[in-house]
N, C-alpha and C. Protein backbone atom coordinates (compact mmCIF):
# COMPACT_ATOMS: atom_id res chain seq x y z
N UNK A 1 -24.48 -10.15 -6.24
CA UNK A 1 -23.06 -9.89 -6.37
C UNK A 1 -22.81 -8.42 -6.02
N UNK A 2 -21.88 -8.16 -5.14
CA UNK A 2 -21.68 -6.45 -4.73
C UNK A 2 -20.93 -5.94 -5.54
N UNK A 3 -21.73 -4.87 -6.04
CA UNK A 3 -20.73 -4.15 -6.74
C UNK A 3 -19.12 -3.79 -6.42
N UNK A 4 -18.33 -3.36 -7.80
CA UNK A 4 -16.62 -3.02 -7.33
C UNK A 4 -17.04 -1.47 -6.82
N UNK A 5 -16.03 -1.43 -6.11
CA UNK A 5 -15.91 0.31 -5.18
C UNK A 5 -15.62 1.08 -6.45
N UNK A 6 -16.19 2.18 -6.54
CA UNK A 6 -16.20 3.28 -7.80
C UNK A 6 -14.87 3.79 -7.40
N UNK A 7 -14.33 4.07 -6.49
CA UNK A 7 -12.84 4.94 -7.08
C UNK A 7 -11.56 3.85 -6.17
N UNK A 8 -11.85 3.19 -5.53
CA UNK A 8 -11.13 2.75 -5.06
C UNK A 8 -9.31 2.74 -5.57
N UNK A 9 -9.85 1.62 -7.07
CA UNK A 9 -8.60 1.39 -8.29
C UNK A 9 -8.08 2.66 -8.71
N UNK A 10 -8.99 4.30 -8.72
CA UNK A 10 -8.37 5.44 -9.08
C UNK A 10 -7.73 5.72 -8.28
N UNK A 11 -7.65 5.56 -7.08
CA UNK A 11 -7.44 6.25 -6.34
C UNK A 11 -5.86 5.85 -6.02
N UNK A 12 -5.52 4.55 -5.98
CA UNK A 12 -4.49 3.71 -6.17
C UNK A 12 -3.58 3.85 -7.24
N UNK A 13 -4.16 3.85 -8.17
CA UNK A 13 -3.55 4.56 -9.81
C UNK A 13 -2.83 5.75 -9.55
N UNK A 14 -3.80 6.38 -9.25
CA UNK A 14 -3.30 7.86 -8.90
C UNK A 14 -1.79 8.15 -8.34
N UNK A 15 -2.11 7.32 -7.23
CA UNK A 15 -1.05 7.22 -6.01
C UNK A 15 0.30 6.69 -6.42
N UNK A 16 -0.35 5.15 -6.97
CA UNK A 16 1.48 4.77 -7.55
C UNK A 16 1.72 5.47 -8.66
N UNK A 17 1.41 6.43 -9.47
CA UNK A 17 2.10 7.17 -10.27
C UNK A 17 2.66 8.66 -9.82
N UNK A 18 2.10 9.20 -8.71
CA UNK A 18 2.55 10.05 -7.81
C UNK A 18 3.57 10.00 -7.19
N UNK A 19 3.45 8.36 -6.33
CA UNK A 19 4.32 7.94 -5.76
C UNK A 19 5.91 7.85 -6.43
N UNK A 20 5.72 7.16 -7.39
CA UNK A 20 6.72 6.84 -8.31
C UNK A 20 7.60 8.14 -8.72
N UNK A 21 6.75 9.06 -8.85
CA UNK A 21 7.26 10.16 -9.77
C UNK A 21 7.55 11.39 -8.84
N UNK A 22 6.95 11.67 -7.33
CA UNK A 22 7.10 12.57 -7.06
C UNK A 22 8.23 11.97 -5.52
N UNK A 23 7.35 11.32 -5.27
CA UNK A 23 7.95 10.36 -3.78
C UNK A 23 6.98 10.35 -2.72
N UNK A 24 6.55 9.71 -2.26
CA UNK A 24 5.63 9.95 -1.11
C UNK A 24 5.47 10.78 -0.47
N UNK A 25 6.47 11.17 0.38
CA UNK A 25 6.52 12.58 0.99
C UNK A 25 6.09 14.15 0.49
N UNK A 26 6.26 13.76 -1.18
CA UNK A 26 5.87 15.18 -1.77
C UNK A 26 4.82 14.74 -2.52
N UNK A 27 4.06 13.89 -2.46
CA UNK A 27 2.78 13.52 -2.62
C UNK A 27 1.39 13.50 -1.56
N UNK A 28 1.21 14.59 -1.62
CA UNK A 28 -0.44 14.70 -0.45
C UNK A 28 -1.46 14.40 -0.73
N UNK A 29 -2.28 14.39 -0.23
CA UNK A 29 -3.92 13.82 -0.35
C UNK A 29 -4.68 14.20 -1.40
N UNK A 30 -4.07 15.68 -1.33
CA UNK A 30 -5.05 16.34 -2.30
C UNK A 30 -4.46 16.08 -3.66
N UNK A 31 -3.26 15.59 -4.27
CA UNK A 31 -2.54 15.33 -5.01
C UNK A 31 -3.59 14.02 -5.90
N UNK A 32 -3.45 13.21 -4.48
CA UNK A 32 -4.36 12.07 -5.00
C UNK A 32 -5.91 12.54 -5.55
N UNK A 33 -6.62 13.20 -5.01
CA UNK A 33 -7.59 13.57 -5.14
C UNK A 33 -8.00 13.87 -6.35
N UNK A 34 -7.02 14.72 -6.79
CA UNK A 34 -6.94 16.02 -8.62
C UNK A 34 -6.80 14.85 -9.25
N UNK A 35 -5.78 13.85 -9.07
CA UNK A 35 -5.44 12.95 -10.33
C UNK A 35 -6.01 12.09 -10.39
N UNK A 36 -6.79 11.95 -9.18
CA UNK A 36 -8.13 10.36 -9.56
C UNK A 36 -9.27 10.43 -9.89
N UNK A 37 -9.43 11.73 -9.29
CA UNK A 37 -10.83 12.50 -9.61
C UNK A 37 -11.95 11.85 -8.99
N UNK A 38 -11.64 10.96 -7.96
CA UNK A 38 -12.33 10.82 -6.44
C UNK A 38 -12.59 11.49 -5.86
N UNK A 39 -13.87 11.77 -5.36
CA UNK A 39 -14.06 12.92 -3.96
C UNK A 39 -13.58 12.32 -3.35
N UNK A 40 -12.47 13.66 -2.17
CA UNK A 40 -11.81 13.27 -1.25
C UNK A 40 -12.67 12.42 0.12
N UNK A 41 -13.53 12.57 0.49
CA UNK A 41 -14.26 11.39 1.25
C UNK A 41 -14.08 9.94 0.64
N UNK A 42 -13.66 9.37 -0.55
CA UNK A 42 -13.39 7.97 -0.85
C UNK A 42 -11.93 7.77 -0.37
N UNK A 43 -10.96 8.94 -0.42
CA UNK A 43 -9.71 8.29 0.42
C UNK A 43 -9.97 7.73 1.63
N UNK A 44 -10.92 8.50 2.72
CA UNK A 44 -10.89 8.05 3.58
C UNK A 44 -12.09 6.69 4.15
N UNK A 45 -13.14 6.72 3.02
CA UNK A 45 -13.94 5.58 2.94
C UNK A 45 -13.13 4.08 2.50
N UNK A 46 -11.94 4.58 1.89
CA UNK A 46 -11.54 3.00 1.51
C UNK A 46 -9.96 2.90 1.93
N UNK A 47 -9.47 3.69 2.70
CA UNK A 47 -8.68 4.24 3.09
C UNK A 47 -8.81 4.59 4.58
N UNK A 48 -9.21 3.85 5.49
CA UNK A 48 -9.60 4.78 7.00
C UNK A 48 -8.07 5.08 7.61
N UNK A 49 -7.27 3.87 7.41
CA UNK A 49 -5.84 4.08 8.39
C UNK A 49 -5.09 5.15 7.35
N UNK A 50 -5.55 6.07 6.36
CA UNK A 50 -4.51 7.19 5.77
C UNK A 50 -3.74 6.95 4.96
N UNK A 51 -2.84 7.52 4.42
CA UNK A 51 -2.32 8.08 3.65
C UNK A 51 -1.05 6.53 3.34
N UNK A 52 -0.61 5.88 4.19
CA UNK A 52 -0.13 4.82 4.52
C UNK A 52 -0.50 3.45 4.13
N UNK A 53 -1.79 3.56 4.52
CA UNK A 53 -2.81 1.94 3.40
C UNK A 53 -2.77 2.47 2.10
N UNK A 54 -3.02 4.19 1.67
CA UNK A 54 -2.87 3.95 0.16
C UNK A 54 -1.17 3.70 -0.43
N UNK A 55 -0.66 3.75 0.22
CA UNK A 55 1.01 3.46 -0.11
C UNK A 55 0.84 1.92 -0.16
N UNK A 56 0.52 1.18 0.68
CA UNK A 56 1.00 0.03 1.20
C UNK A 56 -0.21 -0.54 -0.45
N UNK A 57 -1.15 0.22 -0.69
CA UNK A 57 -2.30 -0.73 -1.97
C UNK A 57 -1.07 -0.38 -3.09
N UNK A 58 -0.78 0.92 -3.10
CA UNK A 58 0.11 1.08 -4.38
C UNK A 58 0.71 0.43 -5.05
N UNK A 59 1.96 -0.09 -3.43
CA UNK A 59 3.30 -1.26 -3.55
C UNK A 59 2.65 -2.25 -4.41
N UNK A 60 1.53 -2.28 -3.47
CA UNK A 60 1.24 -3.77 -4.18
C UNK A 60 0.78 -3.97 -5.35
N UNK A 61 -0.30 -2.77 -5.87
CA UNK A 61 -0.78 -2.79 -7.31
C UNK A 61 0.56 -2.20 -8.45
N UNK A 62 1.49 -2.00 -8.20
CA UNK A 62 2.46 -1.57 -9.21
C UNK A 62 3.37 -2.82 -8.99
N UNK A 63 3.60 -3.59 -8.17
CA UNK A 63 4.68 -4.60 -8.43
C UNK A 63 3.67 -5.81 -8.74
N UNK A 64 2.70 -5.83 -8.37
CA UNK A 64 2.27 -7.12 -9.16
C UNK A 64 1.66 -6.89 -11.01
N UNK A 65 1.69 -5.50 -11.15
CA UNK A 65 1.88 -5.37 -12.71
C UNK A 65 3.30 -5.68 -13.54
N UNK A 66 4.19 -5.34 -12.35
CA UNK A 66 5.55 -5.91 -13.05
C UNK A 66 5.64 -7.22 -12.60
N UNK A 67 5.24 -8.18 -11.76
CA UNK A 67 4.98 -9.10 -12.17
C UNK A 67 4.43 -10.14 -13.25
N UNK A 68 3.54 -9.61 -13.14
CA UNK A 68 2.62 -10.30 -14.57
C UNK A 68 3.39 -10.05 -15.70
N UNK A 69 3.76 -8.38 -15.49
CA UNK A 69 4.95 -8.64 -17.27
C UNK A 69 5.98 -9.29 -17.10
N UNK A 70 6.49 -9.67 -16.11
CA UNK A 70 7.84 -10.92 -16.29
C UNK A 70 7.27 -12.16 -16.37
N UNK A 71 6.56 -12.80 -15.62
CA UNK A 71 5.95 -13.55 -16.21
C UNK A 71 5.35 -14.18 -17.67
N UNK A 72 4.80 -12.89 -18.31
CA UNK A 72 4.84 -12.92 -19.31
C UNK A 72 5.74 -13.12 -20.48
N UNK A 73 6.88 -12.42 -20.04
CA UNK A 73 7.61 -12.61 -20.76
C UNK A 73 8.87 -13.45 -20.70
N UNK A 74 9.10 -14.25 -19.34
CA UNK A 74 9.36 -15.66 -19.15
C UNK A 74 8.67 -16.55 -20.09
N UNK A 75 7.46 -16.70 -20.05
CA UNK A 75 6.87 -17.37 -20.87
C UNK A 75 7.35 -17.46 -22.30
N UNK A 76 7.50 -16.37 -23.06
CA UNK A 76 7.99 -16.05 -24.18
C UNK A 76 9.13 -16.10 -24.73
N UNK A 77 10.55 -15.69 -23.86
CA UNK A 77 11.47 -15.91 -24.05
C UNK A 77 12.03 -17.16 -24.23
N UNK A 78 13.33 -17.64 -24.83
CA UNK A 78 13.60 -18.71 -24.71
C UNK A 78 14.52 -19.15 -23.61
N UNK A 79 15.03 -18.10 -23.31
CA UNK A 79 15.82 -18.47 -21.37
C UNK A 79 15.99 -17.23 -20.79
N UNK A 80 16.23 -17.51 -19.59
CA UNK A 80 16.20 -16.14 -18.77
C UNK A 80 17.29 -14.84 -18.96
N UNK A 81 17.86 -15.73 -19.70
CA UNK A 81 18.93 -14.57 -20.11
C UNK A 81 18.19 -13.22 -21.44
N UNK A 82 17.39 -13.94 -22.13
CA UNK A 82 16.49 -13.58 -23.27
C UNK A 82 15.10 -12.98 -22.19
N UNK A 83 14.61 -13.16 -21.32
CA UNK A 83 14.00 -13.15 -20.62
C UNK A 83 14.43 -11.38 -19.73
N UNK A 84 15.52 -11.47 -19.47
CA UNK A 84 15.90 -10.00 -18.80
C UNK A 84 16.77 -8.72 -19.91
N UNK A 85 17.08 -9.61 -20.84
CA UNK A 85 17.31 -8.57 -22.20
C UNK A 85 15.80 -8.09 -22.37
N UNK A 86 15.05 -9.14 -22.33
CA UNK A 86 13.60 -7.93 -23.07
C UNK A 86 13.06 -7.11 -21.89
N UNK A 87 12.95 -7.82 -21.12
CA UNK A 87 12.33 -6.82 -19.96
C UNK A 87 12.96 -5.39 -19.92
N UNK A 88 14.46 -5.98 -19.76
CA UNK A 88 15.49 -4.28 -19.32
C UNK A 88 15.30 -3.39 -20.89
N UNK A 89 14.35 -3.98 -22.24
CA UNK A 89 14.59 -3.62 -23.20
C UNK A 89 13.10 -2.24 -23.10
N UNK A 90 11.91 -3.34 -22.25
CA UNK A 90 10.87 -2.76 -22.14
C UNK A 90 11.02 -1.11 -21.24
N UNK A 91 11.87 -1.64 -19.84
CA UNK A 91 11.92 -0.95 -18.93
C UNK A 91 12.55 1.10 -19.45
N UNK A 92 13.60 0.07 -20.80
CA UNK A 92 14.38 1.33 -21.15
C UNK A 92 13.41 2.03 -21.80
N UNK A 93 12.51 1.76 -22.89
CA UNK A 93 11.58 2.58 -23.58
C UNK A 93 10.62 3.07 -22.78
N UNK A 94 10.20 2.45 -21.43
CA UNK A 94 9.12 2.96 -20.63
C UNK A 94 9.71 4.25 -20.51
N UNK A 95 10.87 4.15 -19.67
CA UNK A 95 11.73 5.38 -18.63
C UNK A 95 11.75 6.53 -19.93
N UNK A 96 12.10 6.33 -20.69
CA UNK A 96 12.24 7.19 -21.86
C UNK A 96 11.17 7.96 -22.36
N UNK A 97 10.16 7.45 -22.75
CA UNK A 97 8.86 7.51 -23.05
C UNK A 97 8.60 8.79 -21.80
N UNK A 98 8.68 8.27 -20.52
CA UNK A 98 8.02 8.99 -19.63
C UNK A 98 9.18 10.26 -19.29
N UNK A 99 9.96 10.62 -19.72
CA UNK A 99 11.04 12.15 -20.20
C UNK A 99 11.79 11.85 -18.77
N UNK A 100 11.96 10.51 -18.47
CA UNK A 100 12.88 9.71 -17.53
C UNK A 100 12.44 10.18 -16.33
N UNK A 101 11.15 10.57 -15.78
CA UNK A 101 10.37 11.39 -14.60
C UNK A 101 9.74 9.62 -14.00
N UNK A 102 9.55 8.31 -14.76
CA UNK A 102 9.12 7.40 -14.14
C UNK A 102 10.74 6.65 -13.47
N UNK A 103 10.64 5.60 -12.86
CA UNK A 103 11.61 4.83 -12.46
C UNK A 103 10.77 3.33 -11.80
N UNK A 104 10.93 2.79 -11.11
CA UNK A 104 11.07 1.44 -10.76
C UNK A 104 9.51 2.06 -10.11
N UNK A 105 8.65 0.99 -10.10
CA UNK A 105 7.12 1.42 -9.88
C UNK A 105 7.49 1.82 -7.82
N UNK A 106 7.64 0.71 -7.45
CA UNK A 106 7.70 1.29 -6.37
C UNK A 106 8.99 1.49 -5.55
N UNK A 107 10.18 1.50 -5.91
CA UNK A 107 11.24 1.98 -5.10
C UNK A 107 11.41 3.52 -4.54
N UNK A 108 10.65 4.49 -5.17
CA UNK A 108 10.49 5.80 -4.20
C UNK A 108 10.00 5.40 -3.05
N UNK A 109 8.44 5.37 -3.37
CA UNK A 109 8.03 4.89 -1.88
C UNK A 109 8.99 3.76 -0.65
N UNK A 110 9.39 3.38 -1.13
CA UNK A 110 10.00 2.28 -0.16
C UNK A 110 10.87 2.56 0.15
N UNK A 111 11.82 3.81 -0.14
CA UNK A 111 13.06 4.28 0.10
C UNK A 111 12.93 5.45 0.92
N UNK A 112 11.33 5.85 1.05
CA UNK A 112 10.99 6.68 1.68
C UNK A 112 10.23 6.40 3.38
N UNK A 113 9.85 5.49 3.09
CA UNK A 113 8.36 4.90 3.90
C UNK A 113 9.22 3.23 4.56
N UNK A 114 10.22 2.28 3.86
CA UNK A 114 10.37 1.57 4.56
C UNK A 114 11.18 1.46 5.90
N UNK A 115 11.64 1.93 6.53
CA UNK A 115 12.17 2.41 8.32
C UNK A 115 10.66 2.68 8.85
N UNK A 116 9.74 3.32 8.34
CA UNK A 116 8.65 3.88 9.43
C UNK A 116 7.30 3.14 9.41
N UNK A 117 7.27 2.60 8.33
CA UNK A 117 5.69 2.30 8.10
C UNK A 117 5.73 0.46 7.65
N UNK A 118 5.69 -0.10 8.52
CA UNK A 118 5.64 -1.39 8.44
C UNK A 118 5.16 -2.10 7.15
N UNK A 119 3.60 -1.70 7.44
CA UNK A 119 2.64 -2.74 6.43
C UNK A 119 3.38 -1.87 4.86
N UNK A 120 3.84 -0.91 4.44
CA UNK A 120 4.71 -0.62 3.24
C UNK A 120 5.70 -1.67 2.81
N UNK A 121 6.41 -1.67 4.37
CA UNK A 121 7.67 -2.30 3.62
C UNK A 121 7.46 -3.70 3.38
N UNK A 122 6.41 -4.27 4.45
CA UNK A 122 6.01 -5.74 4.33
C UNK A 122 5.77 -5.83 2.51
N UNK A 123 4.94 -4.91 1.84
CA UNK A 123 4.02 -4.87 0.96
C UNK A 123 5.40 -4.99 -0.01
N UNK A 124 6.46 -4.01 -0.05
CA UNK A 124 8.01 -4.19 -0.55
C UNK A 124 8.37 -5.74 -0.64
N UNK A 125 8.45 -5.99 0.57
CA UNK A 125 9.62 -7.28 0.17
C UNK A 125 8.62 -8.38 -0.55
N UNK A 126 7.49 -8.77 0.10
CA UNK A 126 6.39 -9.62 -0.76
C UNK A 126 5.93 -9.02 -2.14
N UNK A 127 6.54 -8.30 -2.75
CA UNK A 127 6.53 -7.89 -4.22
C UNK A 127 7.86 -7.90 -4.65
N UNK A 128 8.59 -7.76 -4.27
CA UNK A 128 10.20 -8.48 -4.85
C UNK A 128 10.15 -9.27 -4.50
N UNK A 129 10.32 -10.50 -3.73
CA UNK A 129 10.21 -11.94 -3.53
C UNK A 129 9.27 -12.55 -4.45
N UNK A 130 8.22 -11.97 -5.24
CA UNK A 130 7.83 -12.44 -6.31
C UNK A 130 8.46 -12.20 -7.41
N UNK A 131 8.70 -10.99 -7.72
CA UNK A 131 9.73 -10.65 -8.96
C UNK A 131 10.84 -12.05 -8.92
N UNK A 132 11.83 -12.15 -7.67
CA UNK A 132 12.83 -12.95 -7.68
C UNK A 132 11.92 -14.27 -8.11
N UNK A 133 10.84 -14.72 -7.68
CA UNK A 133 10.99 -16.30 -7.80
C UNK A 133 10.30 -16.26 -9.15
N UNK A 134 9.88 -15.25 -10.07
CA UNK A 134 9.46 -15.44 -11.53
C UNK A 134 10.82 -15.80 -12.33
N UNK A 135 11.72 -14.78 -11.86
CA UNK A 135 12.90 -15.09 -12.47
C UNK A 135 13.70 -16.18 -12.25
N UNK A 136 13.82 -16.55 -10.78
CA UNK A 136 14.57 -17.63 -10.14
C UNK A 136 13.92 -19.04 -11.19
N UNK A 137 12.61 -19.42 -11.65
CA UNK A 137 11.74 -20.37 -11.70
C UNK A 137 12.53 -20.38 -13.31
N UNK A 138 12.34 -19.82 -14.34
CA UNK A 138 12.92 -19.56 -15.42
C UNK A 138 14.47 -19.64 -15.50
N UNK A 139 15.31 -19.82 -14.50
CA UNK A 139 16.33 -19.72 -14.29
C UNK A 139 16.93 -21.47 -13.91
N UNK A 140 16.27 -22.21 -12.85
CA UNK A 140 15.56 -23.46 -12.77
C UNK A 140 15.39 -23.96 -14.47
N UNK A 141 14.49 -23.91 -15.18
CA UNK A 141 13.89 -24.44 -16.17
C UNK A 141 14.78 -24.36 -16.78
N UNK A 142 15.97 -23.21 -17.32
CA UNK A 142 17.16 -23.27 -17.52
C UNK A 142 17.99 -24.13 -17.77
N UNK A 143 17.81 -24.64 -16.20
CA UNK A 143 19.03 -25.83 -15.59
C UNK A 143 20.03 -25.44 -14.18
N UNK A 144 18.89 -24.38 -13.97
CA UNK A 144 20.26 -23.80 -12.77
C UNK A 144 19.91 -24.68 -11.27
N UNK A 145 20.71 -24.71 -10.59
CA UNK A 145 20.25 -25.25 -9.56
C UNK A 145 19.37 -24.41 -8.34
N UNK A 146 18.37 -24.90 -7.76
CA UNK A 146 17.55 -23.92 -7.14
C UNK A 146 18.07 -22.83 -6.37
N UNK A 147 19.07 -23.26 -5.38
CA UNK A 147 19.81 -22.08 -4.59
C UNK A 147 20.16 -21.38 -5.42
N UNK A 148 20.88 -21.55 -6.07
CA UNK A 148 21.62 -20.41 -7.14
C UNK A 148 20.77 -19.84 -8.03
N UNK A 149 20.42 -20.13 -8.62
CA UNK A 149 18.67 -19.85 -9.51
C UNK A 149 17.99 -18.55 -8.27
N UNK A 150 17.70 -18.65 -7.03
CA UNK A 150 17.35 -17.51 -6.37
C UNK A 150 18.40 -16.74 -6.49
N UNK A 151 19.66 -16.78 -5.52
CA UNK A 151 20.80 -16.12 -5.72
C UNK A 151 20.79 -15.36 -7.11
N UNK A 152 20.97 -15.76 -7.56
CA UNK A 152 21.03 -15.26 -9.10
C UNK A 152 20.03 -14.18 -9.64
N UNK A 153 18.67 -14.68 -9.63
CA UNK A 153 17.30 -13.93 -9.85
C UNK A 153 17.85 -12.59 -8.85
N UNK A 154 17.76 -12.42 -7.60
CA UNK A 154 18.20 -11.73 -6.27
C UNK A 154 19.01 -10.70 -6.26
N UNK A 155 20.18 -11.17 -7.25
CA UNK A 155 21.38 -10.58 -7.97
C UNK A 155 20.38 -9.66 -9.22
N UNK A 156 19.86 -10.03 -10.04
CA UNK A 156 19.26 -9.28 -10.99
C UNK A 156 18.47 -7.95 -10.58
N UNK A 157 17.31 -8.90 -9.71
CA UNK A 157 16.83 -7.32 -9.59
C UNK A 157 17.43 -6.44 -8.32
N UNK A 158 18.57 -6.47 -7.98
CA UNK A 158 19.14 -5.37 -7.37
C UNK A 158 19.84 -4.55 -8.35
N UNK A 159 20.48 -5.35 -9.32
CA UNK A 159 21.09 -5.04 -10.56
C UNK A 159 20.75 -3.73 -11.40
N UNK A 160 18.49 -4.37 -11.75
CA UNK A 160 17.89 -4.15 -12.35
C UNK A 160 17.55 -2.30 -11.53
N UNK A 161 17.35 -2.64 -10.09
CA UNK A 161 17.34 -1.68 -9.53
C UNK A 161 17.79 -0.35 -9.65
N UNK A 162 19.36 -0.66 -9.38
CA UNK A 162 20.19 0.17 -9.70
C UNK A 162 20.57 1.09 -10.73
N UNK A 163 20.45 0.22 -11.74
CA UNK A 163 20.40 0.49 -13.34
C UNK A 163 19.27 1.57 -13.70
N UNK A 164 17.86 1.34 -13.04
CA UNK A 164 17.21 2.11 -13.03
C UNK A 164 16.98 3.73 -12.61
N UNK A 165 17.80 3.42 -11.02
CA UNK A 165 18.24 4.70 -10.54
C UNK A 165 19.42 5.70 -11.25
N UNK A 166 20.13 5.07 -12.12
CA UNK A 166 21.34 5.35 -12.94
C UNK A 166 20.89 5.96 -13.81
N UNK A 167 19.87 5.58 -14.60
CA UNK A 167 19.17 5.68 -15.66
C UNK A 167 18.11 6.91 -15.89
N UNK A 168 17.48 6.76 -14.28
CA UNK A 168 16.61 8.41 -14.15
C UNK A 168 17.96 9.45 -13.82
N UNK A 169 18.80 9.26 -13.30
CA UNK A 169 19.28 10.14 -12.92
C UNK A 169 20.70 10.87 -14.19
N UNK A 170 21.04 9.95 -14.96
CA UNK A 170 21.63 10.58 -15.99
C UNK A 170 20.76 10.29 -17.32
N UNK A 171 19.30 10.18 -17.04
CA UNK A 171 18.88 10.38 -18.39
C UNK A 171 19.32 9.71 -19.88
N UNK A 172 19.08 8.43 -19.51
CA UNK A 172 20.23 7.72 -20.56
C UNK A 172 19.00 6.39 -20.46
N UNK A 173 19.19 5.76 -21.38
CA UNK A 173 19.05 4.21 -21.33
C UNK A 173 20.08 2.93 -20.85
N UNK A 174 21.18 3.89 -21.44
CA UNK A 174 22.41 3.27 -21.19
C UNK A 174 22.55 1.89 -19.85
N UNK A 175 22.50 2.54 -18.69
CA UNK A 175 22.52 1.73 -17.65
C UNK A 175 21.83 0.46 -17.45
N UNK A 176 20.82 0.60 -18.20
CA UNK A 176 19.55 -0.61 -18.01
C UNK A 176 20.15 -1.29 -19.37
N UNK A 177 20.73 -0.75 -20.30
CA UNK A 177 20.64 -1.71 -21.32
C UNK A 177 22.23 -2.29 -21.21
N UNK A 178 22.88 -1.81 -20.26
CA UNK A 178 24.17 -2.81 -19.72
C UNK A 178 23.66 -3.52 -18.78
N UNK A 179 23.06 -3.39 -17.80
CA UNK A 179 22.37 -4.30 -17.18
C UNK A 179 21.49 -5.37 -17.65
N UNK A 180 21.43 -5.12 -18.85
CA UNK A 180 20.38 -6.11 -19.94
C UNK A 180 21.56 -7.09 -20.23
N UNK A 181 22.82 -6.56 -20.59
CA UNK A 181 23.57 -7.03 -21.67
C UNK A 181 24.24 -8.21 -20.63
N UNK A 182 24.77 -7.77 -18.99
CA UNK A 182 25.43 -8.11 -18.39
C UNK A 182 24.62 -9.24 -17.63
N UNK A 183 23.42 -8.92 -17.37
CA UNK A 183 22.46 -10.53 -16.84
C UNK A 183 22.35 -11.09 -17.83
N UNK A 184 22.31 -10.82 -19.16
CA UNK A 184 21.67 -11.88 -20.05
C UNK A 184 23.00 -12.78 -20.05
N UNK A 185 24.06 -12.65 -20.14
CA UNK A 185 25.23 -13.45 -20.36
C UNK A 185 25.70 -14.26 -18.87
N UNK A 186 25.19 -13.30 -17.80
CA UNK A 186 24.97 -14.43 -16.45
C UNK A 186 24.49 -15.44 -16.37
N UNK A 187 22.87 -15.21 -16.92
CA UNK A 187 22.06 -15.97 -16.77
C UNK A 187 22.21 -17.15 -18.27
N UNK A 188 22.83 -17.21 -18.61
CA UNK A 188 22.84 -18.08 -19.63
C UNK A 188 23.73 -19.04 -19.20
N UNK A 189 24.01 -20.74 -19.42
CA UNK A 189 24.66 -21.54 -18.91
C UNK A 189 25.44 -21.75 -19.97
């Protein structure tokens, strides 16, 4: 059995919290380097196409963690309306917690990087298109009808989006937890 790559996952870690927090552009190599504590030869050992594949691993390792927690907590809730109250409940204590310097795992990067760098933005929409169909599916189970059930989910996390950007930027919870208040009563039949 081959061993896992020793920094690979740091190195990625590193990045989507850089990413997130600083923006890609004001995130450099060596940035990654200090905070993963990888010798810089593993960026480019697991990393040959640059600075760009580690963006494009990021997207993907930070939205499929917010995947799994909606998921999760689909599971738990009793409808999707209960389902995006807790999440936007989680999201608000995260942002807070982090002195409102975090925001949406990967919407810096993608607001930065999607016009130029393909395999990013690919890595973007196939990580929201999962977000939507966790929610859309719970939305379904509901009783909603499938078109609308996406529509709807689709509607949220742009919602959810927004709320977020609102939220780093006046330092509040506020936004996300109207956005909590205002899908949960959507999404309820």
């Amino acid at each position: 059995m081959p061993t896992p790559p020793k920094h690979r996952q740091a190195i990625v870690t590193a990045a989507a919290t850089l990413f997130r927090r600083r923006g890609y552009a004001g995130t450099g190599l060596n940035d990654i380097v200090a905070r993963s504590g990888a010798p810089k030869g593993s960026l480019y050992h697991y990393f040959p196409a640059g600075k760009a594949a580690i963006g494009e691993a990021a997207v993907r390792q930070a939205g499929a963690l917010v995947e799994r927690t909606l998921e999760r907590l689909a599971a738990e809730a009793p409808d999707a309306g209960a389902l995006m109250v807790s999440y936007c409940g989680w999201l608000a204590h995260w942002m807070g917690q982090s002195g409102w310097r975090d925001g949406c795992p990967i919407a810096t990067t993608l607001l930065e990087t999607a016009g130029e760098e393909e395999a990013i933005r690919a890595a973007g929409q196939a990580v929201m298109a999962g977000w939507v169909e966790v929610v859309a599916g719970r939305l379904v189970a509901d009783g909603h009808e499938p078109e609308a059930a996406g529509r709807l989910a689709g509607f949220g996390v742009s919602a959810l989006e927004g709320a977020l950007l609102r939220a780093r930027v006046e330092r509040d919870a506020g936004p996300i937890l109207e956005a909590a208040e205002m899908l949960g009563r959507l999404y309820r039949l």
